[in-house]
Protein backbone atom coordinates (compact mmCIF):
# COMPACT_ATOMS: atom_id res chain seq x y z
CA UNK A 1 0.00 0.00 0.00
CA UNK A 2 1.24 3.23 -0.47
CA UNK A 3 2.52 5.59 1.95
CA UNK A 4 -0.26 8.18 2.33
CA UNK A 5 2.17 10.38 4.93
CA UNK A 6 0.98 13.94 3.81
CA UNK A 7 4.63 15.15 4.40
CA UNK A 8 6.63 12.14 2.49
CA UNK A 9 9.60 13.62 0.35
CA UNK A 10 8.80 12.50 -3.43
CA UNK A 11 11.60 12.57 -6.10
CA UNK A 12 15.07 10.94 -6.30
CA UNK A 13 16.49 11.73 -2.59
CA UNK A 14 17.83 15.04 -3.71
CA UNK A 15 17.10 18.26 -1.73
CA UNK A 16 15.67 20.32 -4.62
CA UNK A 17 13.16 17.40 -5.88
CA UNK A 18 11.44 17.35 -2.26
CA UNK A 19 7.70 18.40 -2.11
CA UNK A 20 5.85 18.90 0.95
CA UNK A 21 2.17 18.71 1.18
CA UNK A 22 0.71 20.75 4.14
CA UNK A 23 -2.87 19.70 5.58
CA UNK A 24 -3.92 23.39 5.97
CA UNK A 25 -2.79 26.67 4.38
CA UNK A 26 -2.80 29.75 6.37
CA UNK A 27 -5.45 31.93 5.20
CA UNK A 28 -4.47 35.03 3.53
CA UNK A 29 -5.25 38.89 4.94
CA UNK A 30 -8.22 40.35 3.32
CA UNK A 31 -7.77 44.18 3.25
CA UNK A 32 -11.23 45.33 2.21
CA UNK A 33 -11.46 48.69 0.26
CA UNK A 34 -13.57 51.45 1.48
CA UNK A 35 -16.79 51.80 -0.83
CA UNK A 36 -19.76 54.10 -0.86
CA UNK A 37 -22.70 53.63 -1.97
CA UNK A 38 -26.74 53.47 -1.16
CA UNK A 39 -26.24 50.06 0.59
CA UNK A 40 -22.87 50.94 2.39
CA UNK A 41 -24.55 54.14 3.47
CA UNK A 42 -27.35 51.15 4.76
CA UNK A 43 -24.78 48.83 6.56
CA UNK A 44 -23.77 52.32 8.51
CA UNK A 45 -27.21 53.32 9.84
CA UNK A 46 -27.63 49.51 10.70
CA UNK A 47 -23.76 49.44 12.55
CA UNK A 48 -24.73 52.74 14.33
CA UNK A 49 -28.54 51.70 15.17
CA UNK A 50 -27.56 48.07 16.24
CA UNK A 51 -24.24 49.35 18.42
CA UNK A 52 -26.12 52.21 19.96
CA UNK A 53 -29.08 49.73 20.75
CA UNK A 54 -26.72 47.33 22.59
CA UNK A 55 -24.53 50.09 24.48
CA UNK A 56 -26.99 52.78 25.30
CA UNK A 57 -30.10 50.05 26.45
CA UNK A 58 -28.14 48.98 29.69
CA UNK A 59 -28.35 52.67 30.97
CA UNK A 60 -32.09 52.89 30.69
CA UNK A 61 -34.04 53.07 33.59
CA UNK A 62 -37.84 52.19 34.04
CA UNK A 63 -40.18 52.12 36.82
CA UNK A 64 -37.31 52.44 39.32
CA UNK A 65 -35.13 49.66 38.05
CA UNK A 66 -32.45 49.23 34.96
CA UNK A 67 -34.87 48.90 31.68
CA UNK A 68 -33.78 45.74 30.87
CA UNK A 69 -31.72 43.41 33.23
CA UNK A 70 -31.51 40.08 33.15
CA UNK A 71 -31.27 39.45 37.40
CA UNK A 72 -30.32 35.75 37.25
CA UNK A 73 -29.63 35.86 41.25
CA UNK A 74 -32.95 36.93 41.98
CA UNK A 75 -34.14 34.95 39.05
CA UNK A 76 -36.19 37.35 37.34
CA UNK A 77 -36.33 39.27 33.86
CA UNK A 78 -36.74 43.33 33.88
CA UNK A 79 -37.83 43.79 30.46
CA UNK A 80 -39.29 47.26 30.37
CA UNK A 81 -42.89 47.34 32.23
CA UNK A 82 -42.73 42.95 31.61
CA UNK A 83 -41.30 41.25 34.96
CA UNK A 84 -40.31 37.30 33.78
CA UNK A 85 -39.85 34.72 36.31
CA UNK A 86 -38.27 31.39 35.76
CA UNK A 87 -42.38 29.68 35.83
CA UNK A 88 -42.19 32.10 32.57
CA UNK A 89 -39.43 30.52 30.68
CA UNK A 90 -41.61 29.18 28.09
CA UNK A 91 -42.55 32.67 26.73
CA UNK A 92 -38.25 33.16 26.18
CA UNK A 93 -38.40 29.67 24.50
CA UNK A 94 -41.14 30.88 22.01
CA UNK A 95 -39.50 33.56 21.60
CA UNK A 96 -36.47 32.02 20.44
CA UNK A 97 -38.54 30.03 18.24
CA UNK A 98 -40.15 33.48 16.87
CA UNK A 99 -36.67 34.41 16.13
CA UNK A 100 -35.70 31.11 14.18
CA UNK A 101 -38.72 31.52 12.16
CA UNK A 102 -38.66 34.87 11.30
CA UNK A 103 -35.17 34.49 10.26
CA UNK A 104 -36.17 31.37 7.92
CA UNK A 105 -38.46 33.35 6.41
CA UNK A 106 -36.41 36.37 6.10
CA UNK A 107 -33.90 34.21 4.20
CA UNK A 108 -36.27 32.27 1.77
CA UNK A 109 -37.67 35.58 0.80
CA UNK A 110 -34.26 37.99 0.73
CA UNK A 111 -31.22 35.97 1.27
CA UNK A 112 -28.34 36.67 3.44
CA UNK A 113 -29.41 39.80 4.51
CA UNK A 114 -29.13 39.36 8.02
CA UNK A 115 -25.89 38.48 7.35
CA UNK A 116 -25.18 41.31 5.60
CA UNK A 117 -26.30 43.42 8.02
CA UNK A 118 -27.71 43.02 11.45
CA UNK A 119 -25.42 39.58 12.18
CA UNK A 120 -23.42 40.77 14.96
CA UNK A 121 -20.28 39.66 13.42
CA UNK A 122 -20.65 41.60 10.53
CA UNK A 123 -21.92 44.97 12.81
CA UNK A 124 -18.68 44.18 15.30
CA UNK A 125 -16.29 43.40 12.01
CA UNK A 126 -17.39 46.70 10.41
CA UNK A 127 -16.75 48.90 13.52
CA UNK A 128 -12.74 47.58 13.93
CA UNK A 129 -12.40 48.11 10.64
CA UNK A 130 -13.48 51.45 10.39
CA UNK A 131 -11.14 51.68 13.60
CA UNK A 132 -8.01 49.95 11.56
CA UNK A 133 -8.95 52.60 8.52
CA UNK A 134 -8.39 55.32 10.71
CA UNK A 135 -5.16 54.06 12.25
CA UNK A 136 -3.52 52.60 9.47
CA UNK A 137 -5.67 54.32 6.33
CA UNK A 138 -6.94 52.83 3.41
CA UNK A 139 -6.28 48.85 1.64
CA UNK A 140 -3.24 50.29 -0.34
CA UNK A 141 -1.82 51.81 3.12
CA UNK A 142 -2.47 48.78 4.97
CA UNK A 143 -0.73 46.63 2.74
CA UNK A 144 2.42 48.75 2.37
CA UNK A 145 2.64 48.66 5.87
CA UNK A 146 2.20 45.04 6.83
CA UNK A 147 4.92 44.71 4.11
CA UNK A 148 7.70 46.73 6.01
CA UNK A 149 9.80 45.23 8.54
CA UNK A 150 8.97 46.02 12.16
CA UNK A 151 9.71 49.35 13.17
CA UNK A 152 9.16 52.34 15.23
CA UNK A 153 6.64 53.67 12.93
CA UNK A 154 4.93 50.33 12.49
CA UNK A 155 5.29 49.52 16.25
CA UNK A 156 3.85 52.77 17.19
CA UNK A 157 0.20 52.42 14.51
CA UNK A 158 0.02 48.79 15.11
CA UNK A 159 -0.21 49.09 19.14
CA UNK A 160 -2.29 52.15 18.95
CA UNK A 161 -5.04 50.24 16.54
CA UNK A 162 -4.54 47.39 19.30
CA UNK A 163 -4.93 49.44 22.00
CA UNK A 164 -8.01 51.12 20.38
CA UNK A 165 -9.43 47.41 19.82
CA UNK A 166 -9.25 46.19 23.09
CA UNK A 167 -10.31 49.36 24.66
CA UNK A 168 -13.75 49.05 22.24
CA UNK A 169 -13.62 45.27 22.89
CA UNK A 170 -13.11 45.80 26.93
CA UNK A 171 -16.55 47.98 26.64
CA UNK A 172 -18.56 45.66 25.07
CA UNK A 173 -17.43 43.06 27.71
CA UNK A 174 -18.48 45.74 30.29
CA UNK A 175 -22.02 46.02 28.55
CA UNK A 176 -22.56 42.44 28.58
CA UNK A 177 -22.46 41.98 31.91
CA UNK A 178 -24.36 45.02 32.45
CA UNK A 179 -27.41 43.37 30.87
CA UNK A 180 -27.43 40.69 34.11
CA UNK A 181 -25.42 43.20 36.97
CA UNK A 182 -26.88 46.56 37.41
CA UNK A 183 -24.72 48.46 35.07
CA UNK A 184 -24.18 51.37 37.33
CA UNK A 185 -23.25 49.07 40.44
CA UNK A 186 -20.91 47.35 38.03
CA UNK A 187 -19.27 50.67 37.01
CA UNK A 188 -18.74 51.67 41.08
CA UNK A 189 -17.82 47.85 41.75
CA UNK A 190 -15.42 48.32 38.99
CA UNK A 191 -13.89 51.36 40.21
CA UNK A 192 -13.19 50.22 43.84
CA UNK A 193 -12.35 47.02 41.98
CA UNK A 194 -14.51 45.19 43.84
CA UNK A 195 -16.29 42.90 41.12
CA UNK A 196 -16.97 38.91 41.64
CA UNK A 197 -15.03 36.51 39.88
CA UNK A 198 -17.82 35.64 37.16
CA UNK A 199 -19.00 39.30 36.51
CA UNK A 200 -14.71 39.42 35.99
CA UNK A 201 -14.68 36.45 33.73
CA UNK A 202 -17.11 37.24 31.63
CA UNK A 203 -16.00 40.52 30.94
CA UNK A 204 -12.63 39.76 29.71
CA UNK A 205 -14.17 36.30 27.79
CA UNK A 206 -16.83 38.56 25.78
CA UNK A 207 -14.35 41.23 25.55
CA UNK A 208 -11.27 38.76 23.94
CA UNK A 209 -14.07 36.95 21.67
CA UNK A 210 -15.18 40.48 20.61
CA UNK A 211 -11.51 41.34 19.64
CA UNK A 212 -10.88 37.94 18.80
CA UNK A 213 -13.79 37.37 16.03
CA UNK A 214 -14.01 40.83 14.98
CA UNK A 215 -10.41 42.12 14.53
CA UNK A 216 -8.18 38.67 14.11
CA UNK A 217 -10.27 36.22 12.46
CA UNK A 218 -12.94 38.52 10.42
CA UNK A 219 -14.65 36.44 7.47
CA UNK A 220 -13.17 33.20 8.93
CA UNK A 221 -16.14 33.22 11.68
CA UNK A 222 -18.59 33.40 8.35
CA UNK A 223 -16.53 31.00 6.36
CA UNK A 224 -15.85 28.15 8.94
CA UNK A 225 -17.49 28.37 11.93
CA UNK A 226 -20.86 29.64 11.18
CA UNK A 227 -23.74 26.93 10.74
CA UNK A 228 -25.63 29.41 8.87
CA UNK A 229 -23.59 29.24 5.87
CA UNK A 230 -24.01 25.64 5.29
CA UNK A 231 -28.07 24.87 5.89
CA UNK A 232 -28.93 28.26 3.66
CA UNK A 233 -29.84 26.07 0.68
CA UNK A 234 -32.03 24.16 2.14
CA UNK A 235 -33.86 27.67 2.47
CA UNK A 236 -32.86 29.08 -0.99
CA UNK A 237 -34.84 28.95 -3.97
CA UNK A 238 -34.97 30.16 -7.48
CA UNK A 239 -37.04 33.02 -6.44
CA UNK A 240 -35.03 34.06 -3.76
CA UNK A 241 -33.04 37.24 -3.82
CA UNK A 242 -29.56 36.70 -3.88
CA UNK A 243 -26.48 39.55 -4.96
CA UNK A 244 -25.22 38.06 -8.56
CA UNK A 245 -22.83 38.68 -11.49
CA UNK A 246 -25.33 39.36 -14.61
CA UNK A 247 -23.02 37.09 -16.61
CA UNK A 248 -24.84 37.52 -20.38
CA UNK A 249 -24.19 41.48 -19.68
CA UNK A 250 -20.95 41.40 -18.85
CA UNK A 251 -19.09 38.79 -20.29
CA UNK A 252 -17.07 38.39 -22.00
CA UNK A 253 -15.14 40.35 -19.88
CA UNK A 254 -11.93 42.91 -20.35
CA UNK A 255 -10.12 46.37 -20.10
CA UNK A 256 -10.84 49.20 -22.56
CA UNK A 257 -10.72 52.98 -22.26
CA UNK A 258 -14.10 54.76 -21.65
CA UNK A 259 -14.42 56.54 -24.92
CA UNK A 260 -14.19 52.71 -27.01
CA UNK A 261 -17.36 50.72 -27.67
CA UNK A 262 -17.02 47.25 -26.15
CA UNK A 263 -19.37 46.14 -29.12
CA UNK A 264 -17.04 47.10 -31.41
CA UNK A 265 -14.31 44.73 -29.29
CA UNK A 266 -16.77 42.13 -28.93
CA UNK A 267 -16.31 42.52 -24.83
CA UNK A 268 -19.45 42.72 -22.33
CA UNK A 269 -20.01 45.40 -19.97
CA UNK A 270 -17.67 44.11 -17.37
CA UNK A 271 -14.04 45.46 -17.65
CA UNK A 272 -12.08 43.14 -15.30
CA UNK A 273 -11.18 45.87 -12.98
CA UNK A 274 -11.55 43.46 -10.34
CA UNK A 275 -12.55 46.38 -7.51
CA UNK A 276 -15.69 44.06 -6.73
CA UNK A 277 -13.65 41.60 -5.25
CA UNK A 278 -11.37 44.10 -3.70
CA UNK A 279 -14.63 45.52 -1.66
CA UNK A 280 -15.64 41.89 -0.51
CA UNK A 281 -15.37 41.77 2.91
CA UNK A 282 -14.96 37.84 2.63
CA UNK A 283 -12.34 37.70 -0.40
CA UNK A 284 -14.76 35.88 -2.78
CA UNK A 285 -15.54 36.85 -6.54
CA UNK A 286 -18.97 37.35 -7.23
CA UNK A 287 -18.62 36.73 -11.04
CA UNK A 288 -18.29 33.06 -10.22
CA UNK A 289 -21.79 32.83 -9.10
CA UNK A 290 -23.37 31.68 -6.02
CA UNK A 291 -21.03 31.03 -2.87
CA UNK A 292 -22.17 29.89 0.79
CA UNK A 293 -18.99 32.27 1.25
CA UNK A 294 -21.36 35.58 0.06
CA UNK A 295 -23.35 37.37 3.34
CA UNK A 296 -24.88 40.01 0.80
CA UNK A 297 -23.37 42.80 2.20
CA UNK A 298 -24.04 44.09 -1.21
CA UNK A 299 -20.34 46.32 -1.12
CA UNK A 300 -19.83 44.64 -4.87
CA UNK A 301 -22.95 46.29 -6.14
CA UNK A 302 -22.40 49.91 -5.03
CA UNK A 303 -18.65 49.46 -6.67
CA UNK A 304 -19.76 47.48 -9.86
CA UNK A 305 -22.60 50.45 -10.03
CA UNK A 306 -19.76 53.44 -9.77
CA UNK A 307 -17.42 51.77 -12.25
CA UNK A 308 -20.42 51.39 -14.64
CA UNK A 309 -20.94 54.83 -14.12
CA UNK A 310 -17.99 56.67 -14.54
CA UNK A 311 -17.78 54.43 -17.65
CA UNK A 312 -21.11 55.37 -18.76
CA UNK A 313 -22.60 52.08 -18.83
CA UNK A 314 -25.94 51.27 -17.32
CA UNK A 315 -25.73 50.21 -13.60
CA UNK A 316 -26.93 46.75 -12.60
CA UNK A 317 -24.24 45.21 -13.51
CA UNK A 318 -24.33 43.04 -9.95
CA UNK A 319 -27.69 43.56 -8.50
CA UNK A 320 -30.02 42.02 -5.79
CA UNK A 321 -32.22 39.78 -8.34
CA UNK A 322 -33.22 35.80 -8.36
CA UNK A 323 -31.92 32.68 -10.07
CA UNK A 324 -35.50 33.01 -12.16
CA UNK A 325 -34.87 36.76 -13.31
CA UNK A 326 -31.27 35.77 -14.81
CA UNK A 327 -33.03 33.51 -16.93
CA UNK A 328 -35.77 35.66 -17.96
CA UNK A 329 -38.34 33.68 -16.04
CA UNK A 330 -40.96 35.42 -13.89
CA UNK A 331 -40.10 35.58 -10.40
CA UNK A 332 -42.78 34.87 -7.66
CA UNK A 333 -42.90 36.30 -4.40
CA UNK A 334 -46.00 34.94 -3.04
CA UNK A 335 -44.84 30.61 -2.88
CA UNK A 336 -45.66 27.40 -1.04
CA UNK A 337 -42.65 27.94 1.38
CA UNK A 338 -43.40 31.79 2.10
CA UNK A 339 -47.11 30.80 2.79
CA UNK A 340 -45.80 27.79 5.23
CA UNK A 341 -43.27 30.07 6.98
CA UNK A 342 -45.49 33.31 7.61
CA UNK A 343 -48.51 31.36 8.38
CA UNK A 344 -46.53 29.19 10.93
CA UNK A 345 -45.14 32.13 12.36
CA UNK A 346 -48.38 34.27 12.11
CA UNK A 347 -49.56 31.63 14.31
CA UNK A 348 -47.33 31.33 16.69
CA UNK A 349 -47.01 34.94 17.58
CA UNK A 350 -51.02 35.70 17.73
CA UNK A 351 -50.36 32.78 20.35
CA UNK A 352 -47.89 33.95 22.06
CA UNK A 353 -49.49 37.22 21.96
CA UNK A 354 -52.98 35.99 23.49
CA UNK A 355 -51.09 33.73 26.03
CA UNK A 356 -48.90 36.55 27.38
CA UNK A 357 -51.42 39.18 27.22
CA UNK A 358 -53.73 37.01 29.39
CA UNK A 359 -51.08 36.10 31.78
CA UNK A 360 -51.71 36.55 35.64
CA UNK A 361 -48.48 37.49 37.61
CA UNK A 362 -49.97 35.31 40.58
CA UNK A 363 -48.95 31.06 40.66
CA UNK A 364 -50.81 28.87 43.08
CA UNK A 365 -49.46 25.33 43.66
CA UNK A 366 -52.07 22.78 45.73
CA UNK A 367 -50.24 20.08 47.23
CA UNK A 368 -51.56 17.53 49.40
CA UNK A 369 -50.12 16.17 52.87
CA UNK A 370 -49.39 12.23 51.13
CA UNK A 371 -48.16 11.35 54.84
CA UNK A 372 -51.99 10.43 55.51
CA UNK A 373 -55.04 9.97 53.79
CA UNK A 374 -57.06 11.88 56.02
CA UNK A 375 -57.70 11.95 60.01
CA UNK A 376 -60.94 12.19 61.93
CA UNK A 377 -60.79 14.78 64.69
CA UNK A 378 -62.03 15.17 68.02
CA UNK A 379 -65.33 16.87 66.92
CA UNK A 380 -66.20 13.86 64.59
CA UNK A 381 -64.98 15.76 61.53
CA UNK A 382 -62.92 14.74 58.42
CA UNK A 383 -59.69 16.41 57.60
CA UNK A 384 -57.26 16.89 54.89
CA UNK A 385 -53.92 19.06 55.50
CA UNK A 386 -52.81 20.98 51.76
CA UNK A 387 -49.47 22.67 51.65
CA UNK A 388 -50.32 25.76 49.14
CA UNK A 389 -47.69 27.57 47.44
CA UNK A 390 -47.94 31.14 46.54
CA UNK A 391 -45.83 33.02 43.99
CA UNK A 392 -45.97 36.57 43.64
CA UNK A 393 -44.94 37.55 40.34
CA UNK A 394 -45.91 40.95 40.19
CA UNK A 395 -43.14 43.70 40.71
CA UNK A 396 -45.19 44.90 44.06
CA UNK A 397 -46.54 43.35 47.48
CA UNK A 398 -50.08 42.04 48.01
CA UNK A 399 -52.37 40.56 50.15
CA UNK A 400 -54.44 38.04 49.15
CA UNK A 401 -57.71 36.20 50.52
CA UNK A 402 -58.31 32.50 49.87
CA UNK A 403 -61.44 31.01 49.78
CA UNK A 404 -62.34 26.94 48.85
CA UNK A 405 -65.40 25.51 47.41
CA UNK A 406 -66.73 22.01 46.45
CA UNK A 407 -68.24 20.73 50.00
CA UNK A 408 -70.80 22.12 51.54
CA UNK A 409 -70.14 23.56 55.27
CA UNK A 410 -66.44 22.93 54.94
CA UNK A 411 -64.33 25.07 57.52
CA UNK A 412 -60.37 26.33 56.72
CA UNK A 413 -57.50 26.78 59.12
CA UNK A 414 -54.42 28.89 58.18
CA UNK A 415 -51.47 28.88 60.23
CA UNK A 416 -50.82 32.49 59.38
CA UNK A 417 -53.23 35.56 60.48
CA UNK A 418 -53.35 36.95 56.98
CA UNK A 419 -51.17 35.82 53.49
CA UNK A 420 -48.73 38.61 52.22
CA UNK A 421 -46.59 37.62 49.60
CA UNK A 422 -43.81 40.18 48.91
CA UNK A 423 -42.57 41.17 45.16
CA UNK A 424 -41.39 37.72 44.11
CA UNK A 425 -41.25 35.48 46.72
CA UNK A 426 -42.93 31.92 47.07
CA UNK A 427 -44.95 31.57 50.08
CA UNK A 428 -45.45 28.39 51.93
CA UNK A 429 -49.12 28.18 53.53
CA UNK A 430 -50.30 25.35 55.75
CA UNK A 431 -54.00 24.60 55.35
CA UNK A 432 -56.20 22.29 56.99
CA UNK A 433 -59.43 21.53 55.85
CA UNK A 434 -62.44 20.36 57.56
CA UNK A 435 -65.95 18.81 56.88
CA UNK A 436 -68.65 16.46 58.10
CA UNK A 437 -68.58 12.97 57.47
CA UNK A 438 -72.43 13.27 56.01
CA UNK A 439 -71.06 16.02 53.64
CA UNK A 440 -69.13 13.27 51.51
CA UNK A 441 -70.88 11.35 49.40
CA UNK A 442 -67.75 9.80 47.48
CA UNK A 443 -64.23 8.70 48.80
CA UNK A 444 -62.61 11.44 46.57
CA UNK A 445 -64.63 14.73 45.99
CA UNK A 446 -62.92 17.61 43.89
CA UNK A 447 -62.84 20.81 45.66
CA UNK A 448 -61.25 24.03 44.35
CA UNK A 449 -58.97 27.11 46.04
CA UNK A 450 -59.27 30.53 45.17
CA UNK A 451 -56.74 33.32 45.88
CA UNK A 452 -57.45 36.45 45.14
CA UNK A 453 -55.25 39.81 45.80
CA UNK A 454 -57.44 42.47 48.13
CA UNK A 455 -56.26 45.79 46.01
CA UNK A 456 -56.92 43.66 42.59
CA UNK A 457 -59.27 41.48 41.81
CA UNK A 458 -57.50 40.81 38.45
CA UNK A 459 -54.78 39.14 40.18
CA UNK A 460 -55.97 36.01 40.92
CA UNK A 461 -55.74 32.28 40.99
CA UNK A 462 -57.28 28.71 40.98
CA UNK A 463 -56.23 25.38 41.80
CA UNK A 464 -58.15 21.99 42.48
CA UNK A 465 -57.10 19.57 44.57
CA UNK A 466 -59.55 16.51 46.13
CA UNK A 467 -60.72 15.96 49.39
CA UNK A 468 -60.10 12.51 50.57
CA UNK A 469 -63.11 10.77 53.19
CA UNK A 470 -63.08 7.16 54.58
CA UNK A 471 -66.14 6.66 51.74
């Protein structure tokens, strides 16, 4: 069998006839150039709307409390005027699953355009570049100088676009934990350097994978370690909108001056000036059609569009279209999949909607004493013992009155003088019940608690439970 060593010399035993074959090839620098256009004037707004979303929310105050915190020690959500508990993680599961769908259907019917520009690589990515174009200027700057040796003068623009990273990078490490530590406590707490070891942690771990993934490995995050990449065509179709290469306009392709008709050379519209693959943030050329590689970011049409018009050709050269357009066929927007997705998710949202919109910040749990079946007391009565467990969900203290029902003449004892259940806290209330023998006409009757708060009779809550008899 042969030797299938990757790294076995081949040739005659001389030095110059040895090959090596290496399992992995270190990925070349992409130095994106700076483009303008409509949809790079769209990929700012998004950067600036997205980043001042994430860094500005945390400082938002509502109601007395941060505007949205995620308080996993006292295990409960602030989202605004919403208060979530841990008995409400299904409504964050839905909502994940809101999220997935909406995405699905955002892709069947436009592509990558998340990826283009909301992903939060791309919106990170696009910020520490704009910070390396500032340092070190444009592609043909940046180049030049990762081609000199080390020197002062390189030394002194590398470290300060490193510095600048990590400070930007240390921030939004600061802001994530600011979503689940009052970001104002953290800020003192970080000043008297006083902070826990996990609020610690996870700043500098989101802070080094934010300078990680967005300054050092850039379009190798979208090329190898996304998922999204690689399950998009089971999404795509011929009528979805992709960015492509109109290949019978511009081929075949090649140089000419402005003022010669590319007729009269035979040549398409495209002129092999190669500045759409110098724009790609990703390295890939668009005239070779269709790559999982492509996020849309659409910087190869606003460059193919200002070539084509300082050459005086029509623009549209590269455009948003579908596999169906390129081939003259109609495209349709309305289709079996778009139907499924946005009536699956229409549905799920109205209920989600309903379900949280009729939610009662109030749990009752009804659990019987299992220790006995039931006792007979001195009086001649029957009596069960019920543990009931009240959770106050609501972001304020109430007291609450608790009647039963389902036996006639039956009598309740509470260990407690009155039930006040403070702003999330579970409540553990003893309750014995009592009734006459003659009262039961079955071994097991069903009988029913109600709790309701005294300053709202909106917040309230039922639970049934059966009363056990020697019947």
């Amino acid at each position: 069998m042969a030797d299938a060593n990757p790294q076995t010399p081949v040739g005659d035993g001389h030095a110059d006839d040895i090959v090596v074959n290496s399992l992995y090839a270190k990925a070349a620098k992409i130095y994106p150039r700076e483009v303008h256009g409509l949809f790079a004037r769209l990929r700012v707004l998004g950067v600036l709307g997205l980043l001042g979303i994430y860094y500005i929310t945390p400082w938002l105050q509502w109601d007395g409390h941060q505007a949205l915190l995620l308080d996993l020690p006292a295990r409960k959500f602030h989202i605004f005027f919403i208060t979530l508990w841990p008995q409400d993680f299904i409504y964050l599961a839905v909502l994940l699953i809101i999220s997935g769908l909406t995405l699905f259907f955002v892709t069947a019917l436009a592509g990558r355009v998340w990826c283009g520009y909301a992903c939060p690589q791309t919106v990170w990515t696009e910020a520490f570049t704009w910070i390396e174009r500032k340092v070190e200027g444009d592609r043909m700057r940046q180049q030049k100088l990762d081609a000199q040796p080390m020197n002062v003068r390189k030394f002194r623009i590398k470290a300060t676009k490193h510095l600048l990273w990590a400070a930007f990078a240390g921030w939004t490490g600061y802001t994530f934990v600011g979503y689940f530590t009052p970001i104002i406590e953290l800020g003192q707490r970080t000043l008297t350097f006083d902070l826990g070891p996990w609020e610690t942690f996870w700043v500098i771990f989101y802070g080094f994978a934010t300078y990680g993934n967005a300054g050092w490995m850039r379009e190798q995050v979208c090329k190898y370690m996304c998922p999204y990449a690689r399950f998009q065509g089971a999404m795509f179709d011929r009528d979805t909108l992709i960015v492509s290469y109109i290949e019978a306009r511009g081929e075949p392709r090649g140089s000419r001056k402005r003022s010669v008709d590319p007729g009269a050379l035979g040549l398409g519209d495209c002129i092999d000036c190669t500045i759409c693959v110098q724009v790609c943030p990703t390295g890939i050329d668009i005239r070779d059609g269709l790559q999982y590689e492509c996020i849309a970011c659409s910087a190869c049409i606003d460059a193919c569009d200002d070539v084509m018009e300082k050459m005086g050709y029509e623009k549209g050269l590269i455009k948003y279209t579908t596999e169906n357009s390129m081939e003259g066929k109609q495209t349709h927007i309305v289709r079996p999949r778009i139907v499924v997705y946005a009536l699956i998710l229409a549905g799920i949202m109205g209920l989600f909607a309903y379900s949280f919109s009729t939610r009662v910040a109030l749990g009752l749990d009804v659990i019987r004493d299992r220790n006995q079946l039931y006792r007979e007391t001195e009086e001649g009565l029957i009596e069960n013992v019920y543990i009931l467990k009240v959770l106050n969900m609501d972001d304020v203290a109430h007291r609450f009155n608790l009647q039963v029902s389902g036996v006639p003449g039956m009598q309740m004892y509470m260990d407690l003088p009155e039930i006040r259940v403070a702003s999330g806290d579970v409540l553990e209330l003893p309750v014995r019940l009592r009734v006459d023998e003659a009262e039961l006409h079955a071994r097991s009757t069903h009988i029913r608690f109600d709790l309701v708060a005294e300053d709202d009779d909106k917040l309230a809550a039922a639970e049934e439970a059966r009363f056990l008899g020697p019947q």
